[in-house]
Protein backbone atom coordinates (compact mmCIF):
# COMPACT_ATOMS: atom_id res chain seq x y z
CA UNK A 1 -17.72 13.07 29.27
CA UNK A 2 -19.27 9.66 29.07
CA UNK A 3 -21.78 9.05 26.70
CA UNK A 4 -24.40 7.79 29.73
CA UNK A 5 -23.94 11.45 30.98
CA UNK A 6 -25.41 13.17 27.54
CA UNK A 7 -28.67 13.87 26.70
CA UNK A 8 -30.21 12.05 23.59
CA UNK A 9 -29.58 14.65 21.31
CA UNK A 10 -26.04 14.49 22.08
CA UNK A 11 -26.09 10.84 21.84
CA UNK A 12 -27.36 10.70 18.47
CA UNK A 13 -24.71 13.32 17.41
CA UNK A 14 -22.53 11.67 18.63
CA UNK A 15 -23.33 8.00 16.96
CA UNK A 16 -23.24 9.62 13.52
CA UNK A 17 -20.64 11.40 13.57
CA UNK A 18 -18.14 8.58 15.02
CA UNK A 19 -19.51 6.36 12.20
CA UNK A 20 -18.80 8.82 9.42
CA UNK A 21 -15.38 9.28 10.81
CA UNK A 22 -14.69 5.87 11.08
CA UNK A 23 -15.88 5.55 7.60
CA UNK A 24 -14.08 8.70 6.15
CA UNK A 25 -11.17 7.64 8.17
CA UNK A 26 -10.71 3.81 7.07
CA UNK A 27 -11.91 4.40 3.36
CA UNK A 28 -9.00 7.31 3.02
CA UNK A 29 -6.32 5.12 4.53
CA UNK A 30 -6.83 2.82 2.07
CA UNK A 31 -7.07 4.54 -1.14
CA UNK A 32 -3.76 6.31 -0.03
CA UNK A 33 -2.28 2.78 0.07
CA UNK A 34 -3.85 1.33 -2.98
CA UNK A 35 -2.64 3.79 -5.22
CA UNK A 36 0.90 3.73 -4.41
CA UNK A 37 0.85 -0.40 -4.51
CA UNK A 38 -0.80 0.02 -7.90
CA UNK A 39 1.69 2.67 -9.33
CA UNK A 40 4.67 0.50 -7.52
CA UNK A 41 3.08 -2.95 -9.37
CA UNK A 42 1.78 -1.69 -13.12
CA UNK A 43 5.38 0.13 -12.83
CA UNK A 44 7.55 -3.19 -12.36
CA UNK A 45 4.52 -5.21 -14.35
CA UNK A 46 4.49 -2.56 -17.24
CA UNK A 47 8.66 -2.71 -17.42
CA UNK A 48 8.20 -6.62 -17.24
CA UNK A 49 5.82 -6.55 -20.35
CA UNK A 50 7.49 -4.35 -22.39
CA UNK A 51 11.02 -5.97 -21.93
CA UNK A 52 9.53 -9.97 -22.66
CA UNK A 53 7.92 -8.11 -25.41
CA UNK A 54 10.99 -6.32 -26.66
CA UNK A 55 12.81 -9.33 -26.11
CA UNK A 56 10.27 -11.29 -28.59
CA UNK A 57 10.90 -9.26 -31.29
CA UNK A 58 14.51 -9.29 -31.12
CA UNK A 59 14.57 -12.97 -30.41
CA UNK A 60 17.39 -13.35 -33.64
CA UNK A 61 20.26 -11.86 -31.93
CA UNK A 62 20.80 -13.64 -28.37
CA UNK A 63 23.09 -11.57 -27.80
CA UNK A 64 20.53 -8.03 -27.54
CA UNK A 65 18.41 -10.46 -25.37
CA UNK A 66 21.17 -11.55 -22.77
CA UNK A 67 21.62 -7.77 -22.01
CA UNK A 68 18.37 -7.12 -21.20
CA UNK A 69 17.83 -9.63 -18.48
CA UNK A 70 19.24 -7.76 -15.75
CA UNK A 71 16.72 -5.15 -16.32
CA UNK A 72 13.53 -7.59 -16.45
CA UNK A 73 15.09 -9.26 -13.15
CA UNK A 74 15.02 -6.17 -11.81
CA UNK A 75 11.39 -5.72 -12.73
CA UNK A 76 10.23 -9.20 -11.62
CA UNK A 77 11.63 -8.20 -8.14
CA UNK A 78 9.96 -4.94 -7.83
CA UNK A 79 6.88 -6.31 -9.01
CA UNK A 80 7.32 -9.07 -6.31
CA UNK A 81 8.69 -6.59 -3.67
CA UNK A 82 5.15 -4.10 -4.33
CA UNK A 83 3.30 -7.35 -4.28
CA UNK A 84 4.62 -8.19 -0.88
CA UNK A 85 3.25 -5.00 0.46
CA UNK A 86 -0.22 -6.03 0.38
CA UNK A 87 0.18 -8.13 2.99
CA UNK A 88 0.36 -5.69 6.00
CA UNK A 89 -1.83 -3.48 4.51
CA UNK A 90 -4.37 -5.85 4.70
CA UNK A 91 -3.66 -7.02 8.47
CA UNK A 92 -4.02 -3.44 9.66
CA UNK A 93 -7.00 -2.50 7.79
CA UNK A 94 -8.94 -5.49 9.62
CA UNK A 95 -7.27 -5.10 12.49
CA UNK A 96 -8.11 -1.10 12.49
CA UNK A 97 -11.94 -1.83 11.45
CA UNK A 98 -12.29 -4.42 14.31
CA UNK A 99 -10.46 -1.79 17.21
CA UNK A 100 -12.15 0.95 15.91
CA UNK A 101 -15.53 -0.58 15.86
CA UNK A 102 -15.22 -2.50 19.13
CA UNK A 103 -13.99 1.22 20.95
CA UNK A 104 -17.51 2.70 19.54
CA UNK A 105 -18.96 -0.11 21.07
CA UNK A 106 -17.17 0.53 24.13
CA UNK A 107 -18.05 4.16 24.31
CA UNK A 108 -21.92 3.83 23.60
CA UNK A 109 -21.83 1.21 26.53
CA UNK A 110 -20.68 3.78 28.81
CA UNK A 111 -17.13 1.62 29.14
CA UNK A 112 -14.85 4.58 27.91
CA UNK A 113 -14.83 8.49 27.28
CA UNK A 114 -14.72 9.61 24.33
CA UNK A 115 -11.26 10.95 25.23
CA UNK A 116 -10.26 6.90 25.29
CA UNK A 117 -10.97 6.50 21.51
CA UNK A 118 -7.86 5.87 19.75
CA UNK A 119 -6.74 4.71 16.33
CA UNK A 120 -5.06 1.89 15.20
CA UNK A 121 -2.37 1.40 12.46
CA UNK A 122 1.07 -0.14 11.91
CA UNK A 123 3.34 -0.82 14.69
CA UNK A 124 7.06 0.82 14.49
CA UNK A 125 8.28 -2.27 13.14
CA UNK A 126 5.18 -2.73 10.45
CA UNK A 127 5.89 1.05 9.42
CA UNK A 128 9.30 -0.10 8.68
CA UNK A 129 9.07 -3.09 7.12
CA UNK A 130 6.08 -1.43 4.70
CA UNK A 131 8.51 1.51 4.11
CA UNK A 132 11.79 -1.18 3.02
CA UNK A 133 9.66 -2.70 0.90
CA UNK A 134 8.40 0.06 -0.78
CA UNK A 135 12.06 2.30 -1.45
CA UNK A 136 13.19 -1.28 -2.20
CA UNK A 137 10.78 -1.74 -5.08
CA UNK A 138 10.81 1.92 -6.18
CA UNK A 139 14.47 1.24 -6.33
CA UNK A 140 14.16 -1.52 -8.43
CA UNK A 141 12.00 -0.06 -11.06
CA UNK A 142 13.95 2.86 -11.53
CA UNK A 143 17.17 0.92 -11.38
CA UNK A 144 15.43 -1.29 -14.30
CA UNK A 145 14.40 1.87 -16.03
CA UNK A 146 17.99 3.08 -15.81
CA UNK A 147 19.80 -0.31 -17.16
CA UNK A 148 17.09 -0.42 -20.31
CA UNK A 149 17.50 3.63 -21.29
CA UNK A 150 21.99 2.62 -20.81
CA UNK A 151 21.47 -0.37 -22.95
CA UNK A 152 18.99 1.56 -25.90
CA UNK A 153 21.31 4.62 -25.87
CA UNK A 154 24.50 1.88 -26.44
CA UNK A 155 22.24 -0.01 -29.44
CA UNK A 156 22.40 3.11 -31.43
């Protein structure tokens, strides 16, 4: 059914409840994504801080400190890696508000049925490279995690 072909109640259904889907829809999307970047970055940025810190206070004996680079390189690059992730995310979400909005447009023109409306998110090869960045961080901080829990347990 084409929007021309509805009567103005329908219409008017119709408007609001394609804007509070699009608005449900885009505003979910994102909070999904924004927490895992922030656990992924105050993970690698809290394992970052607390190393340089540790490292401060044992600052007397280089030798504790040159063990516990590996782990805070391991950090920096997760940190980096979850970092790196806001980049697609914030293609798609324009890109998703601007199709979205311009196939509303389309449909309350009479240009497409509302069968026609579709949504818009990462391409097969944005999916991936979103996902490798994200096991590739998580794998980082945990790898980090592991290397600073070995080298407490071996201090005594």
């Amino acid at each position: 059914m084409k929007f021309k072909e509805m009567d103005k109640d329908q219409k008017d259904a119709y408007k609001n409840i394609l804007l509070h889907m699009i608005q449900i829809k885009s505003q979910e999307e994102q909070e999904f994504g924004r927490q895992f970047l922030r656990l992924l970055t105050l993970g690698n940025g809290s394992g970052i801080l607390l190393l340089s810190t540790f490292m401060g206070a044992i600052s007397s004996n280089s030798e504790n400190i040159s063990a516990l680079v590996d782990p805070l390189i391991k950090f920096s690059v997760g940190a980096i890696l979850a970092a790196l992730m806001y980049f697609p995310f914030l293609a798609v979400s324009h890109q998703a508000t601007a199709s979205i909005v311009n196939q509303v447009d389309q449909f309350l023109r009479n240009q497409i049925s509302i069968d026609d409306i579709r949504g818009y998110g990462l391409s097969k090869k944005g999916r991936v490279v979103v996902f490798v960045l994200q096991v590739s961080s998580l794998i980082a901080f945990v790898w980090g995690l592991y290397e600073c829990v070995i080298i407490l347990k071996s201090w005594g």
